[in-house]
N, C-alpha and C. Protein backbone atom coordinates (compact mmCIF):
# COMPACT_ATOMS: atom_id res chain seq x y z
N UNK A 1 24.75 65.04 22.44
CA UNK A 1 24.86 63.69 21.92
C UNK A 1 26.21 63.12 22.34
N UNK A 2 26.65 61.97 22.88
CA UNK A 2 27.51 61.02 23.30
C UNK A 2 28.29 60.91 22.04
N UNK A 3 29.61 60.73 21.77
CA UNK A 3 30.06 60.43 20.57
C UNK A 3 31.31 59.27 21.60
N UNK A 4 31.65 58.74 20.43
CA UNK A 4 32.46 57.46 20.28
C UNK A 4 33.93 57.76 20.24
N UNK A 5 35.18 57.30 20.30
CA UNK A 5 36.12 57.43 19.19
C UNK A 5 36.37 56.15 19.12
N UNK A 6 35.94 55.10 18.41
CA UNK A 6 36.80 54.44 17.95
C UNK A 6 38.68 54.04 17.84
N UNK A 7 38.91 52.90 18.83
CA UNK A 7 40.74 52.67 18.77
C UNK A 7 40.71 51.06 18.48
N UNK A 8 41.78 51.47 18.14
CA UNK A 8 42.50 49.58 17.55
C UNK A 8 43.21 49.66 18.22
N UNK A 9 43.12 47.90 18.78
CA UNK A 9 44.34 47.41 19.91
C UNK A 9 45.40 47.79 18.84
N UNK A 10 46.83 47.91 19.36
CA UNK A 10 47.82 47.77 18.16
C UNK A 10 48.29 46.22 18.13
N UNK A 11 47.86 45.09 18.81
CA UNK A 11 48.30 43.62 18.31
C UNK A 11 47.55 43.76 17.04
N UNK A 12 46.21 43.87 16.66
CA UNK A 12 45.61 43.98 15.86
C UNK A 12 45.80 45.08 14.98
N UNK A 13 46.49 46.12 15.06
CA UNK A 13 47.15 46.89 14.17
C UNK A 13 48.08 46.40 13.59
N UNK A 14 48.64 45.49 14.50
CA UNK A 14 49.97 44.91 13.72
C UNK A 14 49.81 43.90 13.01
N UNK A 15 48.77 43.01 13.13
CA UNK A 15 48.17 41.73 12.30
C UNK A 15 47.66 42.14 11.19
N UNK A 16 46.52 43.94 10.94
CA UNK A 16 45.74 44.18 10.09
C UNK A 16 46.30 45.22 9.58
N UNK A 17 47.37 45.94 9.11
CA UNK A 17 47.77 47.86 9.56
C UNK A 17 46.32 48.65 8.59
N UNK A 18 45.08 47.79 7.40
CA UNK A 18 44.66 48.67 6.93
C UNK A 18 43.14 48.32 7.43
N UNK A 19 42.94 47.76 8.83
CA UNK A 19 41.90 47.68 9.48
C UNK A 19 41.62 49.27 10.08
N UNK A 20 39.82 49.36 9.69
CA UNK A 20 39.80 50.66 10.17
C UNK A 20 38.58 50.40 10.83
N UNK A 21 38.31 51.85 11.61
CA UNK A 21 36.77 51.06 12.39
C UNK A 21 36.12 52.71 12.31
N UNK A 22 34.94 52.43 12.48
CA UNK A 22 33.67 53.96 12.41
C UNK A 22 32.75 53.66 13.32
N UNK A 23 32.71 55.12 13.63
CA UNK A 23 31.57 54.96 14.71
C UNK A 23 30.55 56.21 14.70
N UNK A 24 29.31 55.88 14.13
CA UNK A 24 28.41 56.95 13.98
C UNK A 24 27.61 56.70 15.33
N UNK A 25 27.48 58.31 15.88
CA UNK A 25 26.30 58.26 16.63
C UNK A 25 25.16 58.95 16.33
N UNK A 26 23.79 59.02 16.71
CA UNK A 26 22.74 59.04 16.16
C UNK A 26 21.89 59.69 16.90
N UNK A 27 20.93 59.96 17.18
CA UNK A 27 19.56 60.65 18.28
C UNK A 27 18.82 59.75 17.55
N UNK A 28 17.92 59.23 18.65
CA UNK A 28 16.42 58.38 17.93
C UNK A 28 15.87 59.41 18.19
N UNK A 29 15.01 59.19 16.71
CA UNK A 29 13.96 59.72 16.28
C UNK A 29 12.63 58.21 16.04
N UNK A 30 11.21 58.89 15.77
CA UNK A 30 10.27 58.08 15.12
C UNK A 30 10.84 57.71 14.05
N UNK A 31 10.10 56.39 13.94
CA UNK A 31 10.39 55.56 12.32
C UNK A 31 9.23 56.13 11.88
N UNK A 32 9.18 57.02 10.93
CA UNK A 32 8.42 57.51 9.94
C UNK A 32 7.92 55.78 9.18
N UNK A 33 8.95 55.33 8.17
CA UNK A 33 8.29 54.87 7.04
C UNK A 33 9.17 53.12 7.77
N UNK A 34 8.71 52.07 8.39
CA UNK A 34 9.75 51.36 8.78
C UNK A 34 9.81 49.96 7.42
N UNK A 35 9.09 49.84 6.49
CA UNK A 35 9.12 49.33 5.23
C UNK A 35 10.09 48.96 4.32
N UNK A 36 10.57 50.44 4.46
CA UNK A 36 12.03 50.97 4.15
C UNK A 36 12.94 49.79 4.53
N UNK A 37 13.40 49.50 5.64
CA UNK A 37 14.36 48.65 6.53
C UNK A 37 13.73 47.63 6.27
N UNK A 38 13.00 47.29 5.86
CA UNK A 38 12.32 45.36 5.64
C UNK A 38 13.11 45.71 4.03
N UNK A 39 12.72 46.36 3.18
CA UNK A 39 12.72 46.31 1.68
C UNK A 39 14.28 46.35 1.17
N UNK A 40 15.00 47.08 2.52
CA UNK A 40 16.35 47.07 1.80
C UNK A 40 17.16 45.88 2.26
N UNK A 41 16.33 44.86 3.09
CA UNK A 41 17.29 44.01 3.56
C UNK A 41 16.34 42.71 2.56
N UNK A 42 15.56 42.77 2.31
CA UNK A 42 15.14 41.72 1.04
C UNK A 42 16.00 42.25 -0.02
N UNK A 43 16.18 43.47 -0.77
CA UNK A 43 17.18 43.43 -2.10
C UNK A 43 18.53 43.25 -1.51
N UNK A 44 19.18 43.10 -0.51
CA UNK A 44 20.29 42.63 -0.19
C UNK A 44 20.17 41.22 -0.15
N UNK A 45 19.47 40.70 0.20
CA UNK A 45 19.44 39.54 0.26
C UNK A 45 19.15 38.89 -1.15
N UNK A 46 18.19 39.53 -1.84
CA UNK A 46 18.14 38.89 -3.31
C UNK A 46 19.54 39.45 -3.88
N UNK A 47 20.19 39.98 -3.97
CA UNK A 47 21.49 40.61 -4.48
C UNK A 47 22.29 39.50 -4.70
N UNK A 48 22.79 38.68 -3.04
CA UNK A 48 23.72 38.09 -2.43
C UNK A 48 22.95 36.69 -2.86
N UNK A 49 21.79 36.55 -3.30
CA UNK A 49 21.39 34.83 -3.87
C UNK A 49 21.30 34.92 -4.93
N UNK A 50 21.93 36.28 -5.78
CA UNK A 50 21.73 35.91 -7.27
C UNK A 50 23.39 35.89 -7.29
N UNK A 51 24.39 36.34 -6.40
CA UNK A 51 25.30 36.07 -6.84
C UNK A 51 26.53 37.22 -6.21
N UNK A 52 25.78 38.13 -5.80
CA UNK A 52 26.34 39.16 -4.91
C UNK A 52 28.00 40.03 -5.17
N UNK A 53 28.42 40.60 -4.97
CA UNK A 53 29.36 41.29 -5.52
C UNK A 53 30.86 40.27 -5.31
N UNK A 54 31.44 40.04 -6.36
CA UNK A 54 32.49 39.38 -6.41
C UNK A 54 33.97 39.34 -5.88
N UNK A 55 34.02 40.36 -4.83
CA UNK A 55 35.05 40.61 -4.16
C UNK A 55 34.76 40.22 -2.75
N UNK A 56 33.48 39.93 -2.23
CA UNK A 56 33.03 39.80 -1.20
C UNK A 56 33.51 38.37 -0.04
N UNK A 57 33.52 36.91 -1.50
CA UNK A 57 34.40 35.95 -0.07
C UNK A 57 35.54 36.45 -0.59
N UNK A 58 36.35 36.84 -0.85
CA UNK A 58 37.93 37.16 -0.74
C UNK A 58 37.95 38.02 0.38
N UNK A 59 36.96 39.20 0.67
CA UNK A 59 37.25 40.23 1.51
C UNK A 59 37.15 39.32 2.88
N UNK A 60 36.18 38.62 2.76
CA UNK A 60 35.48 37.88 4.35
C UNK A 60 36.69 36.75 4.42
N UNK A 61 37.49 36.18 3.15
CA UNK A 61 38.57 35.47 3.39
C UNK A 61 39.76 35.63 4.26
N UNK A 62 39.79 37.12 3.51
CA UNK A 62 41.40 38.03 4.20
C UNK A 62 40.90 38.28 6.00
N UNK A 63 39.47 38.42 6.16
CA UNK A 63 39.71 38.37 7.98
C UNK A 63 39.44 37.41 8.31
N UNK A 64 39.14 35.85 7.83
CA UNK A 64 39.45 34.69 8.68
C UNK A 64 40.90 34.48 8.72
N UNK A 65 41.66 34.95 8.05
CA UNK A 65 42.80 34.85 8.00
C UNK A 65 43.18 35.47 9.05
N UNK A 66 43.81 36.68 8.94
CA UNK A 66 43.35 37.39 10.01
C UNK A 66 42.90 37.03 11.43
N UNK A 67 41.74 36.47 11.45
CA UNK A 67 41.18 36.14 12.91
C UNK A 67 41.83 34.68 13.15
N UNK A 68 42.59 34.10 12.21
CA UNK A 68 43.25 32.80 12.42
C UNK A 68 44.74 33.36 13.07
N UNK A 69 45.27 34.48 12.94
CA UNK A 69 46.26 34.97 13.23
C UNK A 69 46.86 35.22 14.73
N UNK A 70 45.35 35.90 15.24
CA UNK A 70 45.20 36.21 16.68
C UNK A 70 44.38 35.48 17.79
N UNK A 71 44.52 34.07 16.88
CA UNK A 71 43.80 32.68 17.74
C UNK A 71 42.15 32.51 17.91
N UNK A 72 41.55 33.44 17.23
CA UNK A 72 39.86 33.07 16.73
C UNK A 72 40.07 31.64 16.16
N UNK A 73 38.99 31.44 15.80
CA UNK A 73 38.78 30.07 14.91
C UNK A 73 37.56 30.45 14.03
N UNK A 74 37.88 31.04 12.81
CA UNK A 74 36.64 31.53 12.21
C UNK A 74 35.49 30.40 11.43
N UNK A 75 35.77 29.20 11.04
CA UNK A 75 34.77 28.42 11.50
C UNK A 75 33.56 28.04 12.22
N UNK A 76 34.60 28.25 13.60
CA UNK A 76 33.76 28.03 14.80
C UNK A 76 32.95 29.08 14.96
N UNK A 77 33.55 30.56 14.56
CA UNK A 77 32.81 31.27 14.95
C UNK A 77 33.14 32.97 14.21
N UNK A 78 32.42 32.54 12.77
CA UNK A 78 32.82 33.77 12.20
C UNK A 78 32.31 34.82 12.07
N UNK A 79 33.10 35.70 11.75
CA UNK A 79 32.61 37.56 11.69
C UNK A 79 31.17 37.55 11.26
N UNK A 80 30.38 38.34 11.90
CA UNK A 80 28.89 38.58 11.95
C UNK A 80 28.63 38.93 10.25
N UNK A 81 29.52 39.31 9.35
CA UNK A 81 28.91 39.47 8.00
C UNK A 81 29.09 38.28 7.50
N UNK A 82 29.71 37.68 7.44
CA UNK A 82 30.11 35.93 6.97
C UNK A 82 29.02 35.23 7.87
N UNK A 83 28.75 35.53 8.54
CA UNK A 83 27.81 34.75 9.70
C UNK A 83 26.24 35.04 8.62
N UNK A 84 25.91 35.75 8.73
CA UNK A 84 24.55 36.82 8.40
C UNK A 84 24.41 36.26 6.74
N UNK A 85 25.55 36.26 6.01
CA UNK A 85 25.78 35.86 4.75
C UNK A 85 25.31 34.81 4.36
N UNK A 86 26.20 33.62 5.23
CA UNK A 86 25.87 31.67 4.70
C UNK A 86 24.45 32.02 5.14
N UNK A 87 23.47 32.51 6.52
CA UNK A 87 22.69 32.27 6.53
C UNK A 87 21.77 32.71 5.60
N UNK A 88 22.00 33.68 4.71
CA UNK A 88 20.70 34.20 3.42
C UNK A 88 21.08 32.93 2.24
N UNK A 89 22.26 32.43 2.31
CA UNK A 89 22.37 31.78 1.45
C UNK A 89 21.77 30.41 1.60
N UNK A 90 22.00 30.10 2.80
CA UNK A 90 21.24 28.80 3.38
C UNK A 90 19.78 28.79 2.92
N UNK A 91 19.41 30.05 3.47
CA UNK A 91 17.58 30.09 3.56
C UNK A 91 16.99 30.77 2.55
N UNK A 92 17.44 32.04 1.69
CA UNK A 92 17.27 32.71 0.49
C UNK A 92 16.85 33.61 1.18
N UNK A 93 16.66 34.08 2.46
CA UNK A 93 16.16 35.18 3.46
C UNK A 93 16.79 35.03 4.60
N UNK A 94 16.12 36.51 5.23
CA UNK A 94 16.50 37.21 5.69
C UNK A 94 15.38 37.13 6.76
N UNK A 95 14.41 37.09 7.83
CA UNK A 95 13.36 37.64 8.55
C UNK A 95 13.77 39.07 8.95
N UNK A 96 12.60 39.83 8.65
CA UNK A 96 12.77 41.12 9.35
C UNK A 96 12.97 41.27 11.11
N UNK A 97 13.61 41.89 11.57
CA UNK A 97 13.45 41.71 13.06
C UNK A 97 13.17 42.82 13.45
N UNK A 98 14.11 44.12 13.01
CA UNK A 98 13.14 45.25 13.23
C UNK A 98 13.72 46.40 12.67
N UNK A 99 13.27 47.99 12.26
CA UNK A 99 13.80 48.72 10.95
C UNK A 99 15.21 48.76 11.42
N UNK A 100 15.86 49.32 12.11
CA UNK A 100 16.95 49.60 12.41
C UNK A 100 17.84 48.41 12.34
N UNK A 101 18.01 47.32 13.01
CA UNK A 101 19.10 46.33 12.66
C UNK A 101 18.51 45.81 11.40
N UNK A 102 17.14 45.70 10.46
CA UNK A 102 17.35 45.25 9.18
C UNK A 102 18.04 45.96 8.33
N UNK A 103 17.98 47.23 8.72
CA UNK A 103 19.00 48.63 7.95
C UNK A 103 20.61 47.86 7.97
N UNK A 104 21.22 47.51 8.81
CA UNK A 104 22.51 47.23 9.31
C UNK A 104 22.65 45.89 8.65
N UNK A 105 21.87 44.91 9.11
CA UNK A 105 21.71 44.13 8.62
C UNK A 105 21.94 43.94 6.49
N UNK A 106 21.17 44.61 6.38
CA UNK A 106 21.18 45.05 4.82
C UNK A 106 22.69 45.07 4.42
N UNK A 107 22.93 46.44 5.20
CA UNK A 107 24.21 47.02 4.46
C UNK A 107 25.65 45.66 4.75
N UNK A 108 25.44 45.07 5.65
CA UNK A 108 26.36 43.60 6.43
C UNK A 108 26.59 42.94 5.16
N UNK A 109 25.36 42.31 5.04
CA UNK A 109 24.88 41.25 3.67
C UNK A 109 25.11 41.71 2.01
N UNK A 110 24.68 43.13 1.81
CA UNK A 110 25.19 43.57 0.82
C UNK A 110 26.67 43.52 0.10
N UNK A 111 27.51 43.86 1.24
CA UNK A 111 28.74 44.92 1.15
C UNK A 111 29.93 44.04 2.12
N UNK A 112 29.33 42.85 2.74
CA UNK A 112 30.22 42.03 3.36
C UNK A 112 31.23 42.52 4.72
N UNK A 113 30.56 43.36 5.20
CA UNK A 113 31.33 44.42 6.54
C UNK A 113 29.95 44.25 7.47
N UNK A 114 30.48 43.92 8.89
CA UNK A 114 29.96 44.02 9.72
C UNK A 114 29.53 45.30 10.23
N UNK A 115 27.92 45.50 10.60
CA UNK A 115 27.50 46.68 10.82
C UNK A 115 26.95 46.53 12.23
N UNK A 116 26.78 47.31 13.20
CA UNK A 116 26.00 46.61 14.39
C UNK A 116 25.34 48.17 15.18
N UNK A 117 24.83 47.71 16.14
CA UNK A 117 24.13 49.06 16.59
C UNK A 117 24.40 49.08 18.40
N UNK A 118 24.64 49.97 18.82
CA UNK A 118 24.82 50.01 20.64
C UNK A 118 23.57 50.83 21.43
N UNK A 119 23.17 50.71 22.31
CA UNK A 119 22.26 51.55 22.61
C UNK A 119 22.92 52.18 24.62
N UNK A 120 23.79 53.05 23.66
CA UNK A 120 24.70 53.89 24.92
C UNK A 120 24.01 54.12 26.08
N UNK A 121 22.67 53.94 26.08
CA UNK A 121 22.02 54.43 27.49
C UNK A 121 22.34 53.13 28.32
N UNK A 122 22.81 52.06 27.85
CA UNK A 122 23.00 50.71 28.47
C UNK A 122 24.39 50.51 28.91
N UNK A 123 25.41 51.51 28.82
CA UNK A 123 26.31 51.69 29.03
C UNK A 123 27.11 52.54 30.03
N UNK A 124 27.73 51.58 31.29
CA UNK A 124 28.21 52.46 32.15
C UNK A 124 29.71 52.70 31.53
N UNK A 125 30.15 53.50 31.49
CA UNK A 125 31.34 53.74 30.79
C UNK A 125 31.62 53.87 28.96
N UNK A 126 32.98 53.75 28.69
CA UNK A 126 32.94 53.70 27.28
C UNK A 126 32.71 52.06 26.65
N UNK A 127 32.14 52.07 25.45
CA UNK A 127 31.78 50.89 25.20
C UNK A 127 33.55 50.01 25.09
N UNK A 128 33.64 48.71 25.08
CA UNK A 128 34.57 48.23 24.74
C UNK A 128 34.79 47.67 23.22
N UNK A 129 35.57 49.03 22.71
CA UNK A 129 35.21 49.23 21.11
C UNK A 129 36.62 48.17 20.47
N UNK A 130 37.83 48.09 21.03
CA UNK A 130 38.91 47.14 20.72
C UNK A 130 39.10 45.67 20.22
N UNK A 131 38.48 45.23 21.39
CA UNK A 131 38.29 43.81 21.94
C UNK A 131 36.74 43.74 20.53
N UNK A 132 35.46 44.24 20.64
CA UNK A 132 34.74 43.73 20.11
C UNK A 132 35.11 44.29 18.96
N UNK A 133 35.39 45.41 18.46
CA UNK A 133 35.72 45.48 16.93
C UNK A 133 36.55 44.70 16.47
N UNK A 134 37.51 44.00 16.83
CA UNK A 134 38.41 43.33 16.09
C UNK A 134 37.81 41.78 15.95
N UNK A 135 37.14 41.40 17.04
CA UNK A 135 36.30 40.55 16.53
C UNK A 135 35.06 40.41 15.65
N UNK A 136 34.30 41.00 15.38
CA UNK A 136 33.26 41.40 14.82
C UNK A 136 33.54 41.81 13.02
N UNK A 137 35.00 42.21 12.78
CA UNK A 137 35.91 42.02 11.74
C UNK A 137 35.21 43.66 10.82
N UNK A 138 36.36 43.95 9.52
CA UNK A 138 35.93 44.81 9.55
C UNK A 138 36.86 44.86 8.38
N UNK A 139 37.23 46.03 7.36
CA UNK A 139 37.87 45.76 6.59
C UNK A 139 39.27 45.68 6.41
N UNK A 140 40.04 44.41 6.05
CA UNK A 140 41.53 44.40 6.42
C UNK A 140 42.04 45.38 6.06
């Protein structure tokens, strides 16, 4: 199995020092039960429209800040959990797209941290984990 290591630019070490980043790798297997991944990204989503955990825009606050620091414009174009977020709130859903990113998806919307998935066989080299983790945001 291919494994990752995860690095932080240090500009972004120096903007964030308690930004951290993870990187699980995985073997596909069959989706046994794929239900599962529809069902947990509807109770995330009902979670986050009844009112969702209360630390959550402060957390997504502290990295627009953050991404305002190192010349993003989080407005224009914010971290995929703030992104993923207004939109359940906009619509009260979520569409399933498929088990695995509704899994990610879920845990994004729940828990307010960007989750995402790579599929290394698409990859000549190491992924560029710096540059997109620090955009993609993560916990300050």
């Amino acid at each position: 199995m291919r494994s990752v290591m995860p690095s932080i630019d240090p500009d972004i070490a120096s903007l964030a020092p308690g930004f951290r980043a993870l990187s699980i790798s995985v073997e596909a297997t069959s989706i046994v039960n794929p239900g599962v991944a529809a069902d947990a990204l509807r109770r995330a989503c009902q979670s986050l429209t009844a009112g969702g955990a209360a630390w959550a825009e402060a957390h997504l606050q502290a990295w627009a800040e953050v991404f305002r620091q190192f010349g993003a414009k989080p407005q224009r174009t914010p971290c995929s959990a703030e992104a993923l977020r207004k939109r359940v709130l906009r619509d009260g859903s979520m569409p399933s797209i498929d088990p695995i990113v509704d899994l990610y998806n879920a845990i994004s919307i729940e828990y307010a941290i960007p989750v995402g998935g790579e599929n290394f066989a698409a990859y000549a080299g190491a992924p560029g984990w710096p540059l997109r983790m620090a955009r993609s945001c993560s916990t300050p």
